[in-house]
N, C-alpha and C. Protein backbone atom coordinates (compact mmCIF):
# COMPACT_ATOMS: atom_id res chain seq x y z
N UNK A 1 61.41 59.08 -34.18
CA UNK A 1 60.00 59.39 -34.31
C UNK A 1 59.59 59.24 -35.78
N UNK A 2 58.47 58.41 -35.91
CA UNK A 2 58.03 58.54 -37.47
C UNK A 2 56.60 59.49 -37.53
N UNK A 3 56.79 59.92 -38.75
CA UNK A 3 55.54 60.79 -39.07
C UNK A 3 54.70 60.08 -39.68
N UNK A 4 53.01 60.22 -39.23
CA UNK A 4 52.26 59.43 -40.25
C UNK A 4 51.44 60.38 -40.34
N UNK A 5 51.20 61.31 -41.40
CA UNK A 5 50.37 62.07 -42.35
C UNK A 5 50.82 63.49 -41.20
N UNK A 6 50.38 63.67 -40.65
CA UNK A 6 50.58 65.26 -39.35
C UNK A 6 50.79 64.96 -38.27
N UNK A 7 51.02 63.60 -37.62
CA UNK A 7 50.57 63.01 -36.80
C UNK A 7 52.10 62.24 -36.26
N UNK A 8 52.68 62.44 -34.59
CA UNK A 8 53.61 61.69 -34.47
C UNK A 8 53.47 60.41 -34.16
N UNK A 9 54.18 59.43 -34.35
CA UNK A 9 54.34 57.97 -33.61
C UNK A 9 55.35 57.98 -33.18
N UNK A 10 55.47 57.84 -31.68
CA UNK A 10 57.20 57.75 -31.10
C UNK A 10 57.17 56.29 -30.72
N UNK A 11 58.57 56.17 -31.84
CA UNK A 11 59.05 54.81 -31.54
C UNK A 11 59.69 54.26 -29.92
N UNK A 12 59.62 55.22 -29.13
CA UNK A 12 60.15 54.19 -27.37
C UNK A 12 58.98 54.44 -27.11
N UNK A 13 57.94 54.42 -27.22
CA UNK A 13 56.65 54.63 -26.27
C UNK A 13 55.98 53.31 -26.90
N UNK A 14 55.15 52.92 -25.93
CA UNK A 14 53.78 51.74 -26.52
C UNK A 14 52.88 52.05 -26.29
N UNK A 15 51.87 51.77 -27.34
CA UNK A 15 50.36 52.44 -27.46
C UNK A 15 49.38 51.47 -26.60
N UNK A 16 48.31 51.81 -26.39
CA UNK A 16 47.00 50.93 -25.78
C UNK A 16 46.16 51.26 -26.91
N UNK A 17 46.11 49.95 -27.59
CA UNK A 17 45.16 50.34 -29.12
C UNK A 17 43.81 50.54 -28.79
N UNK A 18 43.52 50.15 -27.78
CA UNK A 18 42.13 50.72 -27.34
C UNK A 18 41.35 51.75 -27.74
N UNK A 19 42.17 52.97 -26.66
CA UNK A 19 42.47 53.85 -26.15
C UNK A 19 42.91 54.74 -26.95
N UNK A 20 43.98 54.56 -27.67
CA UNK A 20 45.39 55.68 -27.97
C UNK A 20 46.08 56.23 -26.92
N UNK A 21 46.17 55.54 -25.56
CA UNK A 21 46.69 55.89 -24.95
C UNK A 21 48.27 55.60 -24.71
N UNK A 22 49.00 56.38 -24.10
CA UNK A 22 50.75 55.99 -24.34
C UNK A 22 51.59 55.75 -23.35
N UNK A 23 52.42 54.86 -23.32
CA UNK A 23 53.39 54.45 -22.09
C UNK A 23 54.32 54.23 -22.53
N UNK A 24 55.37 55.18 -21.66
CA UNK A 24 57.14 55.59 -21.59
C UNK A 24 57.64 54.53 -20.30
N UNK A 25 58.10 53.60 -20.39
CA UNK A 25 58.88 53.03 -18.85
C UNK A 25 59.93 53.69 -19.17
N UNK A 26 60.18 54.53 -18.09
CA UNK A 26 61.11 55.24 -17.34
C UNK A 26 62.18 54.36 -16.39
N UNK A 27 61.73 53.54 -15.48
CA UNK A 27 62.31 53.15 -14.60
C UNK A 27 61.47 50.99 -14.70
N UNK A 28 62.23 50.22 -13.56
CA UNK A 28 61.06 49.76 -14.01
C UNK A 28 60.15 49.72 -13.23
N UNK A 29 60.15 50.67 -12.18
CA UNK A 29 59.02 50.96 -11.41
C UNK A 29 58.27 52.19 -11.28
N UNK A 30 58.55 52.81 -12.89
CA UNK A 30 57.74 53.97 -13.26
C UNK A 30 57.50 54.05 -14.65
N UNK A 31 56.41 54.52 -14.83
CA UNK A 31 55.73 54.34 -16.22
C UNK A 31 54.48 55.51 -16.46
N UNK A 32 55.51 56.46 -17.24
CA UNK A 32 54.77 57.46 -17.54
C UNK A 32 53.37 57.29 -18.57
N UNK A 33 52.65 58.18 -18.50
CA UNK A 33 51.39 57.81 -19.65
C UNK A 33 50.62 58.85 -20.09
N UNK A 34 50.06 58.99 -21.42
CA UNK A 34 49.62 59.50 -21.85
C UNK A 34 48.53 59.79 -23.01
N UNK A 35 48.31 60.90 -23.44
CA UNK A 35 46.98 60.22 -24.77
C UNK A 35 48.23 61.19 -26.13
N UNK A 36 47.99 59.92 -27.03
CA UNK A 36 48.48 60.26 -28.22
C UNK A 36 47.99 61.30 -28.89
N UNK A 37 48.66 61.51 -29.91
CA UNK A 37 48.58 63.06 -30.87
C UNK A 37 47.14 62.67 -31.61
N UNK A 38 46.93 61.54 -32.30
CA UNK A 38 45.62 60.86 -33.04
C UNK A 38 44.51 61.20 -31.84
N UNK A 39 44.48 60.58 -30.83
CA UNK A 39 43.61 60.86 -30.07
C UNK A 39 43.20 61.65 -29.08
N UNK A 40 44.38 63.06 -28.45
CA UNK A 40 43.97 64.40 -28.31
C UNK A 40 43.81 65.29 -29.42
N UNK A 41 43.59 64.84 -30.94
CA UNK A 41 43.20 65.40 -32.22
C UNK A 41 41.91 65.22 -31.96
N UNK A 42 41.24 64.21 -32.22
CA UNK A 42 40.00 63.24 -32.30
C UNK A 42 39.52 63.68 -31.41
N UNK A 43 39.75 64.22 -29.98
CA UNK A 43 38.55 65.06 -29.10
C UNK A 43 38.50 66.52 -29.11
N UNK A 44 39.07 66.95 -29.81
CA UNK A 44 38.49 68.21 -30.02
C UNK A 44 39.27 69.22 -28.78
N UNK A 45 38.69 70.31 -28.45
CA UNK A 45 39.20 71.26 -27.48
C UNK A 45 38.72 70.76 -26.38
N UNK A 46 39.35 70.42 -25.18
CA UNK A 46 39.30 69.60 -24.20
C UNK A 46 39.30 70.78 -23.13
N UNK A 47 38.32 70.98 -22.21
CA UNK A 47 38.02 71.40 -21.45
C UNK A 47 38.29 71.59 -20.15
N UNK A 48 38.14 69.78 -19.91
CA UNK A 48 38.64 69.63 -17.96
C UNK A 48 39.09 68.67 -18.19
N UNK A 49 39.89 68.02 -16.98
CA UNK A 49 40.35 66.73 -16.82
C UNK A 49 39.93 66.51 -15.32
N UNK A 50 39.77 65.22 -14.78
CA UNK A 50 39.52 64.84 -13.40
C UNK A 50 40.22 63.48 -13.31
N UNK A 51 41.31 63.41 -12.61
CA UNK A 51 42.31 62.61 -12.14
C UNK A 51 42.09 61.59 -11.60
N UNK A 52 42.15 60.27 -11.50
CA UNK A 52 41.50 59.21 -10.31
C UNK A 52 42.74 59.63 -9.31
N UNK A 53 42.46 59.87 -7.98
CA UNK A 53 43.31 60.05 -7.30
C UNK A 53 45.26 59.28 -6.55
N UNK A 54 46.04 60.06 -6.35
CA UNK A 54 47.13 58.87 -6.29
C UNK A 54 46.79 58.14 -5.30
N UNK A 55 47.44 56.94 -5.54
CA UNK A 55 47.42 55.60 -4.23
C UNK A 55 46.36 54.82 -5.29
N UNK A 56 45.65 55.02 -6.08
CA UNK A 56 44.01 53.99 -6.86
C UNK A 56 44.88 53.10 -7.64
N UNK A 57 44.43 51.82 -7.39
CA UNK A 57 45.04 50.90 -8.09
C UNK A 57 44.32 50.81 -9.49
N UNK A 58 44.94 50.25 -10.31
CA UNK A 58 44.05 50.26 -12.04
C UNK A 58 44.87 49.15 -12.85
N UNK A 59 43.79 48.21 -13.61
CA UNK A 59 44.48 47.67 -14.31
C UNK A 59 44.39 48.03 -15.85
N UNK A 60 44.86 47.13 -16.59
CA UNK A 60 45.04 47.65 -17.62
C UNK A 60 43.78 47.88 -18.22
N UNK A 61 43.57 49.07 -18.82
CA UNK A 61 42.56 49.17 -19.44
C UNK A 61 41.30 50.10 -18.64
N UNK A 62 41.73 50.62 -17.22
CA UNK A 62 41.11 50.81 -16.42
C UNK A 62 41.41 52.51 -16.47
N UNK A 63 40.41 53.38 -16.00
CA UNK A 63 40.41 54.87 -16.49
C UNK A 63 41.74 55.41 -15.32
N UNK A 64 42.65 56.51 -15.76
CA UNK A 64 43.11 56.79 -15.05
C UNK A 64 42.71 58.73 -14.99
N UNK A 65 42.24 58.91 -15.59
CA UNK A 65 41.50 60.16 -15.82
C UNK A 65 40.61 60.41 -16.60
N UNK A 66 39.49 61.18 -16.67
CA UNK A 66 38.48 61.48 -17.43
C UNK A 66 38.67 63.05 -17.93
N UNK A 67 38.31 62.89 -19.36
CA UNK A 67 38.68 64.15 -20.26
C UNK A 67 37.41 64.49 -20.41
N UNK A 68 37.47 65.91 -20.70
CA UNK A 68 35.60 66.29 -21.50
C UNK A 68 35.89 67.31 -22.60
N UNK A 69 35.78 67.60 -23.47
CA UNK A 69 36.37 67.75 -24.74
C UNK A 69 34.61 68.89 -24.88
N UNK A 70 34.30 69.75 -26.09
CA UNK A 70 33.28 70.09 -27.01
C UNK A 70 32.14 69.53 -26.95
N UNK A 71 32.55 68.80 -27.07
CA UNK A 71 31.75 66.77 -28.15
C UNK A 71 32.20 65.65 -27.19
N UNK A 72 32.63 65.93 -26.31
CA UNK A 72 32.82 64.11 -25.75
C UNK A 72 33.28 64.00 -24.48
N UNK A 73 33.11 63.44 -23.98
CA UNK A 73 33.35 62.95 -22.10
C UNK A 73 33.46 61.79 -22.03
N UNK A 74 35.24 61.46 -22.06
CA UNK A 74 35.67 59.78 -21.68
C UNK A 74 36.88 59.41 -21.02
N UNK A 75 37.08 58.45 -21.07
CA UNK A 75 38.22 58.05 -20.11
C UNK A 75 39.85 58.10 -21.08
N UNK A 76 40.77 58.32 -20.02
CA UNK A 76 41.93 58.01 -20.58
C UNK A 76 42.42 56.56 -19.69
N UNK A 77 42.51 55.49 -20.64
CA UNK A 77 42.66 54.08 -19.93
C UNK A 77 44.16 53.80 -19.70
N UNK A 78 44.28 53.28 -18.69
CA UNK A 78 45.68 53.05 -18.58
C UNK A 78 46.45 52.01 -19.34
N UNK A 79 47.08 51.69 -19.63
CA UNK A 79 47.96 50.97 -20.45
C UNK A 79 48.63 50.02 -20.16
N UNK A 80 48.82 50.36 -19.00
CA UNK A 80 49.08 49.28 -17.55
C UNK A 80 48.80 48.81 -16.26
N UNK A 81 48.59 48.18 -15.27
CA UNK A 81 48.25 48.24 -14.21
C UNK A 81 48.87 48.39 -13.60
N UNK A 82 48.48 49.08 -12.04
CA UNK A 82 49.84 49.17 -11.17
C UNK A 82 49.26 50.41 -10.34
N UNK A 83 49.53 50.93 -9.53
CA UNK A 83 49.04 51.97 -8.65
C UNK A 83 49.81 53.82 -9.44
N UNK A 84 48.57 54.33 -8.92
CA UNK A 84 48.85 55.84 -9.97
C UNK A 84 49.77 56.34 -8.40
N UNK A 85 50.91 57.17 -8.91
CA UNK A 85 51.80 57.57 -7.97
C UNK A 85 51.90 59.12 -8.33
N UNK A 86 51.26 59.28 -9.25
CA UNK A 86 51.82 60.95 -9.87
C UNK A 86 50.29 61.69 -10.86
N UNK A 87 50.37 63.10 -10.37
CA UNK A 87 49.43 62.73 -11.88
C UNK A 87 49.94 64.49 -12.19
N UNK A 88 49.50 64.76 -13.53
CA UNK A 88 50.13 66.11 -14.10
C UNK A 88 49.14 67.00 -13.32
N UNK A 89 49.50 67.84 -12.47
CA UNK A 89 48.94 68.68 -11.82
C UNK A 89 48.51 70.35 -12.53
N UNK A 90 49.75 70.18 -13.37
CA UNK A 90 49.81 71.36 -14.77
C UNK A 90 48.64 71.13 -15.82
N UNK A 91 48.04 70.03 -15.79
CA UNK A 91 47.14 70.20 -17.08
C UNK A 91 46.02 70.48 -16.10
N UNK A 92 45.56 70.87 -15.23
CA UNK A 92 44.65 71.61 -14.24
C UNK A 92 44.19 73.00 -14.61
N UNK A 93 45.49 73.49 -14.78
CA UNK A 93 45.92 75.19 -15.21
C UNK A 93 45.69 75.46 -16.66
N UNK A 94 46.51 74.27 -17.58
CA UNK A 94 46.58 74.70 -18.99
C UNK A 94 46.49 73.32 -19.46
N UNK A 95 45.09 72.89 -20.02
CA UNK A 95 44.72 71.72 -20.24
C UNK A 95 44.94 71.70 -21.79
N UNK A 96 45.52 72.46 -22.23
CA UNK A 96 45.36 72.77 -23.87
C UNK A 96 46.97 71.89 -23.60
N UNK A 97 47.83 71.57 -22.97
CA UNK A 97 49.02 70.46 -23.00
C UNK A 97 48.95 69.35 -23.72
N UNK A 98 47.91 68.95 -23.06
CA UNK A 98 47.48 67.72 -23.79
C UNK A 98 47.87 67.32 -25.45
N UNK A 99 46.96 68.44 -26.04
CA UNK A 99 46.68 68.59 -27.45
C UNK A 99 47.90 69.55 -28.07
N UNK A 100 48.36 70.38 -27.46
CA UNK A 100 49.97 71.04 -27.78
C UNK A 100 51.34 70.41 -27.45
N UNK A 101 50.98 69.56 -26.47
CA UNK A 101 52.26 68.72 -26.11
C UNK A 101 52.24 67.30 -25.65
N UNK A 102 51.47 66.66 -26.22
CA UNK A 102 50.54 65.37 -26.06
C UNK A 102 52.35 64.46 -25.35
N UNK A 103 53.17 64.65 -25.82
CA UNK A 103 54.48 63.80 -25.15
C UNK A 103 55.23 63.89 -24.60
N UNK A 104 55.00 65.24 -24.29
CA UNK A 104 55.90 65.95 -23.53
C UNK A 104 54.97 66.73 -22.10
N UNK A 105 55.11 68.19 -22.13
CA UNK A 105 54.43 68.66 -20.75
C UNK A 105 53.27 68.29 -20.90
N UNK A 106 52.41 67.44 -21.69
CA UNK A 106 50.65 67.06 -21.25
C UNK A 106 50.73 65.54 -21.22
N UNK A 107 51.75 64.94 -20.43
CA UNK A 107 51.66 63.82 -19.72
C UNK A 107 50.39 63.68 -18.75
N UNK A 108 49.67 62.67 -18.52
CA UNK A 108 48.85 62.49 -17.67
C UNK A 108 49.23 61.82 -15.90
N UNK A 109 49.68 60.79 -16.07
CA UNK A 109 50.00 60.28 -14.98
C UNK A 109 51.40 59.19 -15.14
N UNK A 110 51.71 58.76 -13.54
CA UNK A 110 52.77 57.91 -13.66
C UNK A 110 52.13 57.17 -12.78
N UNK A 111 52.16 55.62 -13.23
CA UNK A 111 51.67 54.71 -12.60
C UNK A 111 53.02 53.66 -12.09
N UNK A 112 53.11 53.10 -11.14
CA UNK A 112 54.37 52.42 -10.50
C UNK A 112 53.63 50.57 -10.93
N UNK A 113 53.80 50.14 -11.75
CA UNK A 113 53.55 48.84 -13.11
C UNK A 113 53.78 47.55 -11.83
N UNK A 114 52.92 46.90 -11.88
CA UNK A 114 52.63 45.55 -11.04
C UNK A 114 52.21 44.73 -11.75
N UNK A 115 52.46 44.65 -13.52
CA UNK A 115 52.22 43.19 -14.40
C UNK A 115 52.77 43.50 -15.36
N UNK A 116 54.07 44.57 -15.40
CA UNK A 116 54.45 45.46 -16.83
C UNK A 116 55.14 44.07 -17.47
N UNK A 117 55.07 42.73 -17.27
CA UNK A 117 55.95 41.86 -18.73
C UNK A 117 54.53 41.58 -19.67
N UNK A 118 53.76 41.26 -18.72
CA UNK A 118 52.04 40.99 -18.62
C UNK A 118 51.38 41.67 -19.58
N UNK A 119 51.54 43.20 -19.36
CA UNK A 119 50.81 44.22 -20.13
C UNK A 119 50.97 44.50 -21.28
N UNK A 120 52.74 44.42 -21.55
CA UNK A 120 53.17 44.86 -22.40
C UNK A 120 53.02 44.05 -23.80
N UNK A 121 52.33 42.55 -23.57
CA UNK A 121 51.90 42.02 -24.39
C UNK A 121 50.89 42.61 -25.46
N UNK A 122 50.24 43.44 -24.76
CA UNK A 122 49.01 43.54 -24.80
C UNK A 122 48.81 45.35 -25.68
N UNK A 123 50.12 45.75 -26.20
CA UNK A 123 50.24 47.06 -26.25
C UNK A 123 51.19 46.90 -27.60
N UNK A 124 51.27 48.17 -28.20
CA UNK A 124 52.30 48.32 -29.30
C UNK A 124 53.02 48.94 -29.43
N UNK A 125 54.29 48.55 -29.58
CA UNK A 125 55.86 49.28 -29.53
C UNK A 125 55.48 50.52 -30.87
N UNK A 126 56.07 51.52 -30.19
CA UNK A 126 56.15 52.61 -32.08
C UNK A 126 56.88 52.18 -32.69
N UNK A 127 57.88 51.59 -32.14
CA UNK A 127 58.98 51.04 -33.35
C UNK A 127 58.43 49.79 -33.99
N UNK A 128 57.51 49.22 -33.78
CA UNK A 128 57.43 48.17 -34.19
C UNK A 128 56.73 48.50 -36.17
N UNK A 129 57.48 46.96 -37.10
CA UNK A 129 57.09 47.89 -38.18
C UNK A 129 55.35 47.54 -38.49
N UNK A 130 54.65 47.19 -38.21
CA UNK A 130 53.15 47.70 -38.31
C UNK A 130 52.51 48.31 -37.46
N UNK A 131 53.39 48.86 -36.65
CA UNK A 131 52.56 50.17 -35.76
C UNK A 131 52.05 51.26 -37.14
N UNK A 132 53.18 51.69 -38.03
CA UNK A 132 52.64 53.09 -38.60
C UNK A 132 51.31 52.40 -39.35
N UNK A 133 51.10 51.10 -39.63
CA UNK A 133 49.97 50.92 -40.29
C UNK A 133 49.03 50.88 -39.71
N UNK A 134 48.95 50.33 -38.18
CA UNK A 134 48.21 50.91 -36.69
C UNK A 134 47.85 52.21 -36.53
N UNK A 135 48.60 53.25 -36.89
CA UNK A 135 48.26 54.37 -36.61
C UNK A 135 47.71 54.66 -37.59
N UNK A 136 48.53 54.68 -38.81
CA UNK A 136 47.37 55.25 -40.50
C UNK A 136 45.70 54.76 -39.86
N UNK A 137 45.57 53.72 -39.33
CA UNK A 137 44.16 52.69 -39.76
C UNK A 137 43.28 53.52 -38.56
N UNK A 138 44.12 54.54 -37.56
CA UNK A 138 43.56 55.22 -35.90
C UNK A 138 43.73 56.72 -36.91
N UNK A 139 43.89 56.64 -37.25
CA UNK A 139 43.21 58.20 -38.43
C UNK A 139 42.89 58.41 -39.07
N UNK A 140 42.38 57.46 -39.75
CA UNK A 140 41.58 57.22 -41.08
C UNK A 140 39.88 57.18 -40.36
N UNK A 141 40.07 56.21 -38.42
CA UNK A 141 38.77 56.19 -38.43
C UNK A 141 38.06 57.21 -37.38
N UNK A 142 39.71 57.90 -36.83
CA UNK A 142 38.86 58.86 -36.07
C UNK A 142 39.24 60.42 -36.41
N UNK A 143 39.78 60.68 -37.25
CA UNK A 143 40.00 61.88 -38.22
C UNK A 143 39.48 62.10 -39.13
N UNK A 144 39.67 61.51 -39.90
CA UNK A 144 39.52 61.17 -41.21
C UNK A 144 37.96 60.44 -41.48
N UNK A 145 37.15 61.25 -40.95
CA UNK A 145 35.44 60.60 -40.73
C UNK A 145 34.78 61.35 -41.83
């Protein structure tokens, strides 16, 4: 894991620079996801979440839940396409996960990947070495305002 200013970047996960959203392949027919530390910072105290239901197909880039934060009501985009098979049923109860455990228990969903060589083009490794300059440049413009 590298640190950039307060902020983690985990090197096995890939980002959706979009978004800030995050994807763990687990299997290769599971692919966990989530919203990064930069961008459950950047919305503030997050309120509700509303799930697109399992079985909804989504491609990349396509909402797989909607957050509503203080200040803001938007999507968390998926990172990949592929049908949602799972979704965190725990951030229902204690939605503060998200923003306390953005990589761990405030996972959002697991989507089962139907273009993951496809997608992954399209996304950024943490390990990769200009991700941390990816991330400095995702807190400078949504932190750091």
């Amino acid at each position: 894991m590298a640190r950039v200013d307060s902020f983690e970047l985990k090197e096995d996960l890939y980002y959706w620079p979009r978004n800030l959203s995050w994807a763990k392949i687990e299997a290769p027919n599971r692919v966990r996801i989530g919203l990064s530390d930069v961008a459950a910072k950047a919305v503030g105290e997050i309120v509700f979440i509303r799930f697109r239901p399992i079985g909804t197909t989504v491609k990349q880039g396509q909402p797989i839940a909607v957050i509503e934060s203080a200040k803001w009501v938007g999507p968390i985009e998926s990172p990949v396409s592929g049908k949602i098979i799972e979704v965190n049923n725990e951030l229902r109860k204690n939605i503060k996960l998200i923003i306390n455990d953005p990589y761990g228990a405030g996972w959002v969903a697991v989507v089962e990947p139907s273009n993951i060589d496809e997608d992954l083009k399209n996304l950024i490794r943490g390990s990769d070495p200009k991700a941390i300059e990816w991330y400095r440049e995702q807190i400078a413009r949504l932190i750091k305002q």
